[in-house]
N, C-alpha and C. Protein backbone atom coordinates (compact mmCIF):
# COMPACT_ATOMS: atom_id res chain seq x y z
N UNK A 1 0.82 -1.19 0.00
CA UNK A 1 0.00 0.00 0.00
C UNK A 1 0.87 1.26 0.00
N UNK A 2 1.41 0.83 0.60
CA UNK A 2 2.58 2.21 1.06
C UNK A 2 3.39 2.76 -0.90
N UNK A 3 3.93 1.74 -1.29
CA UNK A 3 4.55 1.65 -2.91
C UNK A 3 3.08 2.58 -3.92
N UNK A 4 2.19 1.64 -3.38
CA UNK A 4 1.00 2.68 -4.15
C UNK A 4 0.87 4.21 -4.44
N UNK A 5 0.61 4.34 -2.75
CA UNK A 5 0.62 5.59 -2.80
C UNK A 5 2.09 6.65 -3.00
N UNK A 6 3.05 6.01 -2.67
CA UNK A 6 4.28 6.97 -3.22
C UNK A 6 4.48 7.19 -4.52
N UNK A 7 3.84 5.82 -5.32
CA UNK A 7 3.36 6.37 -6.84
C UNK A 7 2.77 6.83 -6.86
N UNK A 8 1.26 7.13 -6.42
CA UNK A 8 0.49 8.09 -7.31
C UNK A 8 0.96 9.88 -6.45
N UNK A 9 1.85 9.86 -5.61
CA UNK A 9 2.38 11.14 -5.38
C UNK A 9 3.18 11.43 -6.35
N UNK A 10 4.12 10.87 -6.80
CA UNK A 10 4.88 11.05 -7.56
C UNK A 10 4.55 10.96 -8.84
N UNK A 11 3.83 10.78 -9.48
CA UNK A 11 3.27 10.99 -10.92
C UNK A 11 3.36 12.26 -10.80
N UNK A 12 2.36 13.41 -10.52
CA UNK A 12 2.00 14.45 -10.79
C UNK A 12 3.62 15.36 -10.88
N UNK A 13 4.78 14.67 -10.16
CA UNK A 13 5.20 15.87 -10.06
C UNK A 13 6.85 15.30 -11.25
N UNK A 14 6.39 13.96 -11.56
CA UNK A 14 7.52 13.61 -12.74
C UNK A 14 6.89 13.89 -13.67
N UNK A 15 5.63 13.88 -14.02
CA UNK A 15 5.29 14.45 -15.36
C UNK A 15 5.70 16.07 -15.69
N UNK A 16 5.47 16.59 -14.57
CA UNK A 16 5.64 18.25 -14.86
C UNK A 16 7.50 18.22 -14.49
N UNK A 17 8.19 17.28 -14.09
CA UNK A 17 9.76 17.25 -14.19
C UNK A 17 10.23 17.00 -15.71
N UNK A 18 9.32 16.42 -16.55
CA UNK A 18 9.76 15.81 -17.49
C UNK A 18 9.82 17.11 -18.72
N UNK A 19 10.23 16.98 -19.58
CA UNK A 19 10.28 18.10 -20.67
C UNK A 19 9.29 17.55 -21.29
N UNK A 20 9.22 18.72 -22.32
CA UNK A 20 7.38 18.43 -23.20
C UNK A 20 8.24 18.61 -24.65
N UNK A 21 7.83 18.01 -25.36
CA UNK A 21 8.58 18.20 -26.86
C UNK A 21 7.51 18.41 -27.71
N UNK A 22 8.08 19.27 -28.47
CA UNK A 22 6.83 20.02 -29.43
C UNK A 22 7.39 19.78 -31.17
N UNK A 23 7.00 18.78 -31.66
CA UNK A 23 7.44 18.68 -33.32
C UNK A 23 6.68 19.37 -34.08
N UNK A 24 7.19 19.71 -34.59
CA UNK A 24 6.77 20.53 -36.52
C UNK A 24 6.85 20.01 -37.51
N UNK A 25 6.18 19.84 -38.57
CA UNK A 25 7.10 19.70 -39.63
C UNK A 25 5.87 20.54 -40.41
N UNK A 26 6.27 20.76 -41.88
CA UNK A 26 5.79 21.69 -43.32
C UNK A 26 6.52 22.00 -43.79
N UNK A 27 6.24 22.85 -44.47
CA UNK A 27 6.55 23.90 -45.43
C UNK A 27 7.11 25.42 -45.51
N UNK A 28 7.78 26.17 -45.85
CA UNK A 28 7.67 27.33 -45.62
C UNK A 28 6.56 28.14 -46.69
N UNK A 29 6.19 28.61 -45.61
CA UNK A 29 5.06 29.48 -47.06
C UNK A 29 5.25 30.98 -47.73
N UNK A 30 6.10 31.73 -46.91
CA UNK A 30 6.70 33.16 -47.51
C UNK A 30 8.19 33.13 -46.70
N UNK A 31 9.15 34.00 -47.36
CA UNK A 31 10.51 34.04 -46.60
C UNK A 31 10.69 35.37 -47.08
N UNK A 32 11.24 36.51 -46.42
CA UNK A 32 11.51 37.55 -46.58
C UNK A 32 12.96 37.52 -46.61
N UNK A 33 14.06 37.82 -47.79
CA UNK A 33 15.26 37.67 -47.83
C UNK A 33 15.93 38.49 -46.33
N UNK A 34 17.00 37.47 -46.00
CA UNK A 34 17.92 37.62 -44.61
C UNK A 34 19.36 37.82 -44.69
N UNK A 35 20.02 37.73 -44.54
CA UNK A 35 21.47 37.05 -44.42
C UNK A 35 21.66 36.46 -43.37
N UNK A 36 20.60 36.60 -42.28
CA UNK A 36 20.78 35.77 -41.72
C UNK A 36 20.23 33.92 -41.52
N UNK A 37 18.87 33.74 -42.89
CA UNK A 37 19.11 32.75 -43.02
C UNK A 37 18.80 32.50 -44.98
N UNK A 38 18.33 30.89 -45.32
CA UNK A 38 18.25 30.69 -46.40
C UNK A 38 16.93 30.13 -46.68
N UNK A 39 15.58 30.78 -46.15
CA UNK A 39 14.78 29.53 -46.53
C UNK A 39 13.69 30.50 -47.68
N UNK A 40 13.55 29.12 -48.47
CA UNK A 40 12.52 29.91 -49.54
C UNK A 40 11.05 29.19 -49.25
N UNK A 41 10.42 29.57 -50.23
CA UNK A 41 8.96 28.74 -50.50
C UNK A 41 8.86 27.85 -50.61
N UNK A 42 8.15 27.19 -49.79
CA UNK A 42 8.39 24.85 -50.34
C UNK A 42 9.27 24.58 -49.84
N UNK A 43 10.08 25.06 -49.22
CA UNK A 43 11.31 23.99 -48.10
C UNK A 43 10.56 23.41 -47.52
N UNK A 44 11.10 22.21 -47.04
CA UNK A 44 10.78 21.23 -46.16
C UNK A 44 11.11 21.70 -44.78
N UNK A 45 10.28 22.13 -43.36
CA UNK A 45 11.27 22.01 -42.70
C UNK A 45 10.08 21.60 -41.31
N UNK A 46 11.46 21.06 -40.79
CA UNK A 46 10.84 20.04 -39.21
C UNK A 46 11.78 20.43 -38.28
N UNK A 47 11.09 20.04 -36.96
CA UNK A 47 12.42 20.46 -35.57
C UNK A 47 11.32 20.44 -34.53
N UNK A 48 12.34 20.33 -33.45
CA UNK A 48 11.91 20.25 -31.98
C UNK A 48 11.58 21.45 -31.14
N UNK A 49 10.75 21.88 -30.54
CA UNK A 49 11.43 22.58 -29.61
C UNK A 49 10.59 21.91 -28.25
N UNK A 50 11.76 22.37 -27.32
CA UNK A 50 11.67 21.66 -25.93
C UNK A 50 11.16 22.59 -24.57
N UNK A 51 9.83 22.53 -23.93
CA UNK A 51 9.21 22.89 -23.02
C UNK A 51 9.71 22.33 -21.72
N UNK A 52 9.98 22.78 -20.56
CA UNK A 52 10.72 22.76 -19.21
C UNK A 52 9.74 23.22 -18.77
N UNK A 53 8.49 22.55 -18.26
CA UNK A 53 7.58 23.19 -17.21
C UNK A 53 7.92 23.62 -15.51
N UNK A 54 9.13 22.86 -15.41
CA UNK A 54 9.89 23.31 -13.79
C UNK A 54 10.74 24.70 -14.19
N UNK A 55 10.84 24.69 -14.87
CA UNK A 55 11.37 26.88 -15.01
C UNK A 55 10.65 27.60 -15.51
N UNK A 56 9.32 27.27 -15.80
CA UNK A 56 8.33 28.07 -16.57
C UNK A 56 7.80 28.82 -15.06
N UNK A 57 7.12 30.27 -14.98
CA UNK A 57 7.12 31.27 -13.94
C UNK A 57 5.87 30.57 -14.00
N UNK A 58 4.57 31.01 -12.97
CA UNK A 58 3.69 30.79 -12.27
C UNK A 58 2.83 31.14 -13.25
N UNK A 59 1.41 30.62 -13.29
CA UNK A 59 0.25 31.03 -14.55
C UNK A 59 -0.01 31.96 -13.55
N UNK A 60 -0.27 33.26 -14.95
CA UNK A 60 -0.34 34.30 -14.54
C UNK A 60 -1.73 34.32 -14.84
N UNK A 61 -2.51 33.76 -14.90
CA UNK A 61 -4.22 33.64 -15.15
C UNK A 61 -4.92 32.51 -14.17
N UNK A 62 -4.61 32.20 -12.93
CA UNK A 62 -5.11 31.12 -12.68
C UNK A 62 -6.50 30.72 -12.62
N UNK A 63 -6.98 30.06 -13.50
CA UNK A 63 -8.50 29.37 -14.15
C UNK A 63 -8.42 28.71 -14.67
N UNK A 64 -9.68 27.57 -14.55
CA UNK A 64 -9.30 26.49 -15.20
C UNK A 64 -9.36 26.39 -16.57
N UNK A 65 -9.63 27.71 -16.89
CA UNK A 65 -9.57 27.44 -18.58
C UNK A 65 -8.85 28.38 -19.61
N UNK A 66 -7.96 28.84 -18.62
CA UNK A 66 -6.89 30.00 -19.08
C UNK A 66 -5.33 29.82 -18.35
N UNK A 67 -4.49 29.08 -19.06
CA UNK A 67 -3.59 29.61 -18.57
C UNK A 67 -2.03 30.37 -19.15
N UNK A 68 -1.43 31.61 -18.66
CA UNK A 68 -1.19 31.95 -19.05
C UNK A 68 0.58 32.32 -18.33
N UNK A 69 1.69 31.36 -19.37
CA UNK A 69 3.17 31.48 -18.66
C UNK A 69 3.67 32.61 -19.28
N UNK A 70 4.52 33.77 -18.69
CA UNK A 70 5.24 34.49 -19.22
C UNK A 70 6.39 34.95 -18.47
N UNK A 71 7.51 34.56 -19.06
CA UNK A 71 8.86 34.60 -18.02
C UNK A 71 9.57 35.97 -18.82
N UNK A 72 10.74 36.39 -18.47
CA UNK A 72 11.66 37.36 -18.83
C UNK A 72 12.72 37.71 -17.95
N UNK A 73 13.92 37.93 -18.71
CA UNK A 73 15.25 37.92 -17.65
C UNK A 73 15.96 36.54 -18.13
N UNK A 74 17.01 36.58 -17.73
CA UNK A 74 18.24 35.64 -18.39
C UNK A 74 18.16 34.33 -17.79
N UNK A 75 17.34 34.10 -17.12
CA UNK A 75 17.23 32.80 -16.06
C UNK A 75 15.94 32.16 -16.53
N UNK A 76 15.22 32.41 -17.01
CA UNK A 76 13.90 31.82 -17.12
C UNK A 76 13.54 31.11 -18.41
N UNK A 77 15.07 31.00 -19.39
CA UNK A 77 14.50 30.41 -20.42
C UNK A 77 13.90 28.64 -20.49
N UNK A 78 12.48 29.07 -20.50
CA UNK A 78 11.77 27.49 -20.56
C UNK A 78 11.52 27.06 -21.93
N UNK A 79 11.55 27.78 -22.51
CA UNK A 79 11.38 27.00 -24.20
C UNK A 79 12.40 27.57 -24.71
N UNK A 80 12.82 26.41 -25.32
CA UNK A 80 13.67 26.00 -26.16
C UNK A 80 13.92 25.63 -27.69
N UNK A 81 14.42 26.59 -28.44
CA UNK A 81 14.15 26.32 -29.86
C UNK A 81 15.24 26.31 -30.80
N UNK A 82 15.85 25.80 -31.99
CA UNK A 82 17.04 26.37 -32.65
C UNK A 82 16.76 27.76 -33.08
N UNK A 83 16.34 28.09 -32.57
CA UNK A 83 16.30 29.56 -33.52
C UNK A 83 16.56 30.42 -32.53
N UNK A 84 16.95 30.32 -31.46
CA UNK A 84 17.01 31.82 -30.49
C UNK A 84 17.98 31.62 -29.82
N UNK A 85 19.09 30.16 -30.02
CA UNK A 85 20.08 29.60 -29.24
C UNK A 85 21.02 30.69 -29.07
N UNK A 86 21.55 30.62 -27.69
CA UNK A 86 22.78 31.70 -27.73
C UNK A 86 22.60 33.07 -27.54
N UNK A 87 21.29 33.32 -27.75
CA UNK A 87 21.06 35.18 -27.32
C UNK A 87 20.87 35.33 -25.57
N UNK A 88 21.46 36.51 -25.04
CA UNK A 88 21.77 36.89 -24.05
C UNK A 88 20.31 36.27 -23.27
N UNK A 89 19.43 37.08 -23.50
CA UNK A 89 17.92 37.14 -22.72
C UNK A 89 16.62 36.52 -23.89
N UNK A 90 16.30 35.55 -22.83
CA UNK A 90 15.02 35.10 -23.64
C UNK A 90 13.95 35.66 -22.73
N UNK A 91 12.52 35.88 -23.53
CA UNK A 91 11.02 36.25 -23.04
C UNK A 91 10.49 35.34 -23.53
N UNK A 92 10.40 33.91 -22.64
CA UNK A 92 9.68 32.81 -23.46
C UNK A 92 8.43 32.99 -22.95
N UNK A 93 7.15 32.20 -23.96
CA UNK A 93 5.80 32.24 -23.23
C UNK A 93 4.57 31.40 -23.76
N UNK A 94 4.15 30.36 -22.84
CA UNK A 94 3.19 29.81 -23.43
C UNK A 94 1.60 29.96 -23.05
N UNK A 95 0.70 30.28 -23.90
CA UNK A 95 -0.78 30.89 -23.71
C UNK A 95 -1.87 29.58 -23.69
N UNK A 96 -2.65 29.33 -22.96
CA UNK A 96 -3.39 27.82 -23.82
C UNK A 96 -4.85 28.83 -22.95
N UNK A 97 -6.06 28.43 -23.76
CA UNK A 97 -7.06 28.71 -23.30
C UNK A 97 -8.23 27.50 -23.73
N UNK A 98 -8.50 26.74 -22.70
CA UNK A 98 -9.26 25.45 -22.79
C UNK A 98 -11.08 25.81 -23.46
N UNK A 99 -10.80 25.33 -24.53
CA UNK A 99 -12.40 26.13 -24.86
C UNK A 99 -13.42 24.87 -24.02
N UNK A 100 -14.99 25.82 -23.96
CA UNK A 100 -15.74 25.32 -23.63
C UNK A 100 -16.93 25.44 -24.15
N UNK A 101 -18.16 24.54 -24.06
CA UNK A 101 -19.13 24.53 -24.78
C UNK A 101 -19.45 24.76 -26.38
N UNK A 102 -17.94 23.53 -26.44
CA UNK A 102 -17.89 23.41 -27.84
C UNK A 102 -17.03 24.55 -28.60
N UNK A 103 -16.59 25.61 -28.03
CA UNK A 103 -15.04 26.45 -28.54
C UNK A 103 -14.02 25.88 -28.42
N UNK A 104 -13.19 26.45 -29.34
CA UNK A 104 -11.75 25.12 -29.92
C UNK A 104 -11.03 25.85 -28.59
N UNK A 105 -10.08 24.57 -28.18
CA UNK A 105 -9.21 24.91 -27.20
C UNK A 105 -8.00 25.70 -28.38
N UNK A 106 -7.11 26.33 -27.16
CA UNK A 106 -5.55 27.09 -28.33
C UNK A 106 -4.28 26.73 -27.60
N UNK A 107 -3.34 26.55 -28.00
CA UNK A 107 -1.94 26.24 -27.20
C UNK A 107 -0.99 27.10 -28.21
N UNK A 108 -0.53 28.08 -27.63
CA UNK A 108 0.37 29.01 -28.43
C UNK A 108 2.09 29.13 -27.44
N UNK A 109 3.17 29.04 -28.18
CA UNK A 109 4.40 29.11 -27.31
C UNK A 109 4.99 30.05 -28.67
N UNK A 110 6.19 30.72 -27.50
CA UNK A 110 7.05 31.48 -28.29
C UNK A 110 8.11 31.31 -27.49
N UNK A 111 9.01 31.08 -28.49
CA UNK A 111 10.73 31.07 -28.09
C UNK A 111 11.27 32.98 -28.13
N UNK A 112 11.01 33.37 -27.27
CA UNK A 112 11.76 35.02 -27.91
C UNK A 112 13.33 35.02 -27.17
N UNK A 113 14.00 35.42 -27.67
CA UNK A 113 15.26 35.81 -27.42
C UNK A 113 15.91 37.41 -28.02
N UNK A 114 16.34 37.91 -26.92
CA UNK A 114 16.56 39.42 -27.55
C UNK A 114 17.77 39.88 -26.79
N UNK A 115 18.75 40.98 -27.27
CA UNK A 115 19.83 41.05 -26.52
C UNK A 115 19.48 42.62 -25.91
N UNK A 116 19.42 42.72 -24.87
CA UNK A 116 18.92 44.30 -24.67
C UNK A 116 20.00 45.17 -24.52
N UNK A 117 19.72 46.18 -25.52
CA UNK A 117 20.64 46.96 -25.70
C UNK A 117 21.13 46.78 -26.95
N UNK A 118 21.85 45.66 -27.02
CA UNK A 118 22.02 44.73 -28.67
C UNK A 118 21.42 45.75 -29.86
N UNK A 119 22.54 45.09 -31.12
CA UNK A 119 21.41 45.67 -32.57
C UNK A 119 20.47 45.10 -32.83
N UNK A 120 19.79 46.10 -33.37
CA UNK A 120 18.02 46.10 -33.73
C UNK A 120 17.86 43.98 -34.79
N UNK A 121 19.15 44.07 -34.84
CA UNK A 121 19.02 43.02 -35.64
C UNK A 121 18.96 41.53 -34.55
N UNK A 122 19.39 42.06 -33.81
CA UNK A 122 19.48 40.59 -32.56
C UNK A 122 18.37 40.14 -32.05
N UNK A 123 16.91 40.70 -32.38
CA UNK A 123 15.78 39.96 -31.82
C UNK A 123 14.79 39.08 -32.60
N UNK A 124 14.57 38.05 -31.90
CA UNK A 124 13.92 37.09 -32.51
C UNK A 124 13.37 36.05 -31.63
N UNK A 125 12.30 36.09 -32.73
CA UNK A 125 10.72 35.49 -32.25
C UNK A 125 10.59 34.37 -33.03
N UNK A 126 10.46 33.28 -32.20
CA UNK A 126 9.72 32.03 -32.66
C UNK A 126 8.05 31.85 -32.13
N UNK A 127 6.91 31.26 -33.05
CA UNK A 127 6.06 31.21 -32.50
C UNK A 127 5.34 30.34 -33.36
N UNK A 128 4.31 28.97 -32.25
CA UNK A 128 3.40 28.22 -33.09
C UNK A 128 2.28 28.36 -32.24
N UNK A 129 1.34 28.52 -32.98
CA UNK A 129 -0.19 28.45 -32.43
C UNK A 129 -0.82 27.35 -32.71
N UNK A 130 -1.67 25.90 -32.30
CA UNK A 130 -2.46 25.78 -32.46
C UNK A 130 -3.73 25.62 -31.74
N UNK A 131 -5.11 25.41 -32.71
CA UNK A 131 -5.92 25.66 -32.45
C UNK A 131 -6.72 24.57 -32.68
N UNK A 132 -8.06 24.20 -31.86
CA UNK A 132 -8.46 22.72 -32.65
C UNK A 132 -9.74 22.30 -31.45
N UNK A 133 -10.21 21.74 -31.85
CA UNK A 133 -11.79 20.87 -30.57
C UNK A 133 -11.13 19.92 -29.74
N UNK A 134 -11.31 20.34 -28.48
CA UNK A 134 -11.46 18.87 -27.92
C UNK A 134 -9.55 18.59 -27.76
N UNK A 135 -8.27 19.12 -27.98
CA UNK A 135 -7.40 19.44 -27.98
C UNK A 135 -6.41 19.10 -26.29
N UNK A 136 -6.83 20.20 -25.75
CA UNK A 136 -6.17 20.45 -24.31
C UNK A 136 -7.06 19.78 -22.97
N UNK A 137 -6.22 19.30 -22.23
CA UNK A 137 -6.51 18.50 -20.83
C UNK A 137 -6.39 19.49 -19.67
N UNK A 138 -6.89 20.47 -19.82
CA UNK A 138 -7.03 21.38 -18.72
C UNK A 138 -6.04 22.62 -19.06
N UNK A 139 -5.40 23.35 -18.36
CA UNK A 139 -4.83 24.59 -18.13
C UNK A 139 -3.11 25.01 -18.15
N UNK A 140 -2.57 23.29 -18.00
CA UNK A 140 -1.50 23.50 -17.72
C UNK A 140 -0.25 23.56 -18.46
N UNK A 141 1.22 23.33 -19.02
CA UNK A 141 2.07 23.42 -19.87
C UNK A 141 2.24 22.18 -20.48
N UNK A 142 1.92 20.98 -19.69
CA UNK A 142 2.09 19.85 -20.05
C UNK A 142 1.10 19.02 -20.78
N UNK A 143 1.26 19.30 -22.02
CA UNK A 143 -0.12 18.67 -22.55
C UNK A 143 0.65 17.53 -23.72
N UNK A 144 -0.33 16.72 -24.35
CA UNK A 144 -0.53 15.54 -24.50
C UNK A 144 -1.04 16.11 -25.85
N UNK A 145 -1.17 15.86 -27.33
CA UNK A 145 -1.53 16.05 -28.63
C UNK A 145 -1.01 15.90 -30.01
N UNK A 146 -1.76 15.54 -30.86
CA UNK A 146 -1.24 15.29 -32.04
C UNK A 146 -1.93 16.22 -33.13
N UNK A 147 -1.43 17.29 -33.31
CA UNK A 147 -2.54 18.10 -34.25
C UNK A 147 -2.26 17.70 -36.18
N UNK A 148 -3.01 17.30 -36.65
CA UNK A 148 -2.78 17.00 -38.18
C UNK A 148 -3.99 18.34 -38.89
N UNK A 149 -4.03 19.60 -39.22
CA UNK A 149 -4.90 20.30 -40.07
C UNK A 149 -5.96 19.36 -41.10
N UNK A 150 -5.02 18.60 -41.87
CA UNK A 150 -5.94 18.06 -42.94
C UNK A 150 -6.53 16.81 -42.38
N UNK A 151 -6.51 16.63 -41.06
CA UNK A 151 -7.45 15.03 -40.58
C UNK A 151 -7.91 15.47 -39.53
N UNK A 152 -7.89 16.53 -38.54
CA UNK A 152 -8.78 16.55 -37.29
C UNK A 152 -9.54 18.45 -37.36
N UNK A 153 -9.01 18.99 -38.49
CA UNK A 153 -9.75 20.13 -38.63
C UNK A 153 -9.07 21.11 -37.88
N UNK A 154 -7.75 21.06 -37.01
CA UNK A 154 -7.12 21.75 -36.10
C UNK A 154 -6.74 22.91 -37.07
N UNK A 155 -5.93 24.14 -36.59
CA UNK A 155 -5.11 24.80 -37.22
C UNK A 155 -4.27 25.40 -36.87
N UNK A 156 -3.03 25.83 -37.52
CA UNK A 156 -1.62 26.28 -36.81
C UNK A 156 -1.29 27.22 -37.79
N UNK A 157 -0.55 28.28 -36.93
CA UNK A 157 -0.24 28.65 -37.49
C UNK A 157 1.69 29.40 -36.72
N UNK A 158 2.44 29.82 -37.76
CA UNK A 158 3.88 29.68 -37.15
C UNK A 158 4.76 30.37 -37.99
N UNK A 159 5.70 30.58 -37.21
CA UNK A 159 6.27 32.33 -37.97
C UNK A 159 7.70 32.35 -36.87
N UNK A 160 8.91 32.80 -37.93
CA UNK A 160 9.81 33.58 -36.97
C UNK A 160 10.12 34.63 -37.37
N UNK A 161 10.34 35.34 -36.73
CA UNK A 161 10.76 37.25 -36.80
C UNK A 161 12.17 37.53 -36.82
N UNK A 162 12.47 38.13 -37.24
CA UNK A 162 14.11 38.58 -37.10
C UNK A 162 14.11 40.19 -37.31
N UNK A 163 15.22 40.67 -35.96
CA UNK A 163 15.02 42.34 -35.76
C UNK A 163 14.01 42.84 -35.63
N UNK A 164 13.90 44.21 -35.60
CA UNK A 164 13.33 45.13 -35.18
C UNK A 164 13.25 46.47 -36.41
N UNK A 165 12.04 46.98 -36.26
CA UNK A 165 11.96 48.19 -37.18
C UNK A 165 12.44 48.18 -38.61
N UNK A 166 13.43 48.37 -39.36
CA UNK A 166 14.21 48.61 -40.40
C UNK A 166 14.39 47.03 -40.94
N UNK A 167 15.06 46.44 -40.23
CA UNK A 167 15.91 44.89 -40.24
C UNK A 167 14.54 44.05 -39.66
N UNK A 168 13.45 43.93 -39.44
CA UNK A 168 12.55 43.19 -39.56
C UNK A 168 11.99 42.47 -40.51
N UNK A 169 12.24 40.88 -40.79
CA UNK A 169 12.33 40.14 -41.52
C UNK A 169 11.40 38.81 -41.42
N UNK A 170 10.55 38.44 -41.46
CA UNK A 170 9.97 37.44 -41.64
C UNK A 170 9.65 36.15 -42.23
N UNK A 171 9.54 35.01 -41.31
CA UNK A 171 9.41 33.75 -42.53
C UNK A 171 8.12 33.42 -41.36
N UNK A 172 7.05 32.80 -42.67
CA UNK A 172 6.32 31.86 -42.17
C UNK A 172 6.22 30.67 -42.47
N UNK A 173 5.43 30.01 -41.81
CA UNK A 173 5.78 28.38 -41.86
C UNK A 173 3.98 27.49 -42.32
N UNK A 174 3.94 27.37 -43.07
CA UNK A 174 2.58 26.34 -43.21
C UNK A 174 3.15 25.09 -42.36
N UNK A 175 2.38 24.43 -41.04
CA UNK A 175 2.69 23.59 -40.68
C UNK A 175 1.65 22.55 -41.19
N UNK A 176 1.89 21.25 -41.15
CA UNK A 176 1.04 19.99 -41.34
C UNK A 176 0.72 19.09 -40.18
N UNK A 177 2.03 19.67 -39.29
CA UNK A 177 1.30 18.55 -38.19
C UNK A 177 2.25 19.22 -36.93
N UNK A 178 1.86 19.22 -35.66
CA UNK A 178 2.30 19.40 -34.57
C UNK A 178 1.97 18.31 -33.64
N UNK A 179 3.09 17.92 -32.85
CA UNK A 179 2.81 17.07 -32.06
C UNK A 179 3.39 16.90 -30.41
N UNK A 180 2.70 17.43 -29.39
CA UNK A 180 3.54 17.61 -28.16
C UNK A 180 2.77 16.49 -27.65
N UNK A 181 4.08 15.95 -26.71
CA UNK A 181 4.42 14.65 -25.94
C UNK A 181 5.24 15.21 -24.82
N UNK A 182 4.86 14.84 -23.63
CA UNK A 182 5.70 15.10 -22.10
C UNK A 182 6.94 13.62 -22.28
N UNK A 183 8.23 14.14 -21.92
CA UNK A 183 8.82 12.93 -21.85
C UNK A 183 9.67 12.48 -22.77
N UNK A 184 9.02 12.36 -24.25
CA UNK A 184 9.99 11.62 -24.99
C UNK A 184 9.17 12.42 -26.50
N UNK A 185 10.25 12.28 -27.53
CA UNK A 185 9.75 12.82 -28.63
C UNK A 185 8.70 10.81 -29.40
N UNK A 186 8.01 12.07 -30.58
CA UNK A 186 7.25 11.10 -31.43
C UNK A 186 8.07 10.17 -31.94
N UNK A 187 7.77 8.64 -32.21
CA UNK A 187 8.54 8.03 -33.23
C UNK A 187 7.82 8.71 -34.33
């Protein structure tokens, strides 16, 4: 009895120890020329990024059908993406709002990384939204999903930014499928 219950204490708090992995894959659908990267129309592109719900700051919405992480400062980076590796200060942040009475739930994260003070050219924004029925298990960072657009009606949408004002550069991303898993990535 005793083994029992030290498991079911300990679930709740290895799942939220565990990292959440968030896959992509598509297309790019517009690229605004960079030097800082190379992607055109119709690339193929896929990648990870990795959610740390034990450094993510406190929901700043607490309800059960809103919750809302937003960290900032050099210590708090909880998401994790190739695209923002290496910049001084990240403002990571993930939004989910659990729909009800039949409104699509949303799970939105952004990787931001910015160097303050830095050139206008050093900031950058990663960001995927999706959106979809029946989706999210309550409020929290750690969620469980497989979003496909063309088989469950979901939708995403995903974009990175580069700089500020002048040097503001954009690519977006048609995604096809997103898939977050606590723990371990998709086969």
């Amino acid at each position: 009895m005793r083994t029992l219950f030290a498991a079911l204490v300990l679930l709740p708090l290895t799942s939220e120890a565990q990292p959440v992995f968030v896959q992509y894959e598509g297309t790019v659908e517009s690229a605004e020329p960079s030097p800082y990267w190379n992607f055109s129309p119709g690339d193929r592109v896929k990648g990870v990024v990795r959610l740390y719900p034990l450094l993510a700051p406190p929901d700043r919405r607490p309800a059960d059908w809103w919750g809302d992480y937003v960290s900032g400062g050099p210590t708090a980076d909880f998401v994790v993406s190739d695209f923002t590796t290496g910049l001084a200060r990240h403002d990571d942040s993930v939004h989910l709002t659990v729909g009800s009475l039949g409104q699509a739930d949303r799970y939105s994260l952004s990787d931001i990384g910015s160097i303050e003070g830095g050139p206008p050219e050093s900031f950058r924004y990663f960001n995927i939204a999706v959106t979809g029925t029946g989706l999210l298990r309550g409020d929290g960072i750690a969620q469980s999903f497989d979003a496909i657009p063309e088989k469950d009606g979901s939708s995403i949408i995903s974009a990175l930014m580069l700089g500020v004002g002048e040097f503001r550069r954009t690519v977006t991303f048609a995604l096809t499928r997103v898939s977050l898993t606590p723990g371990r990535c998709r086969p």
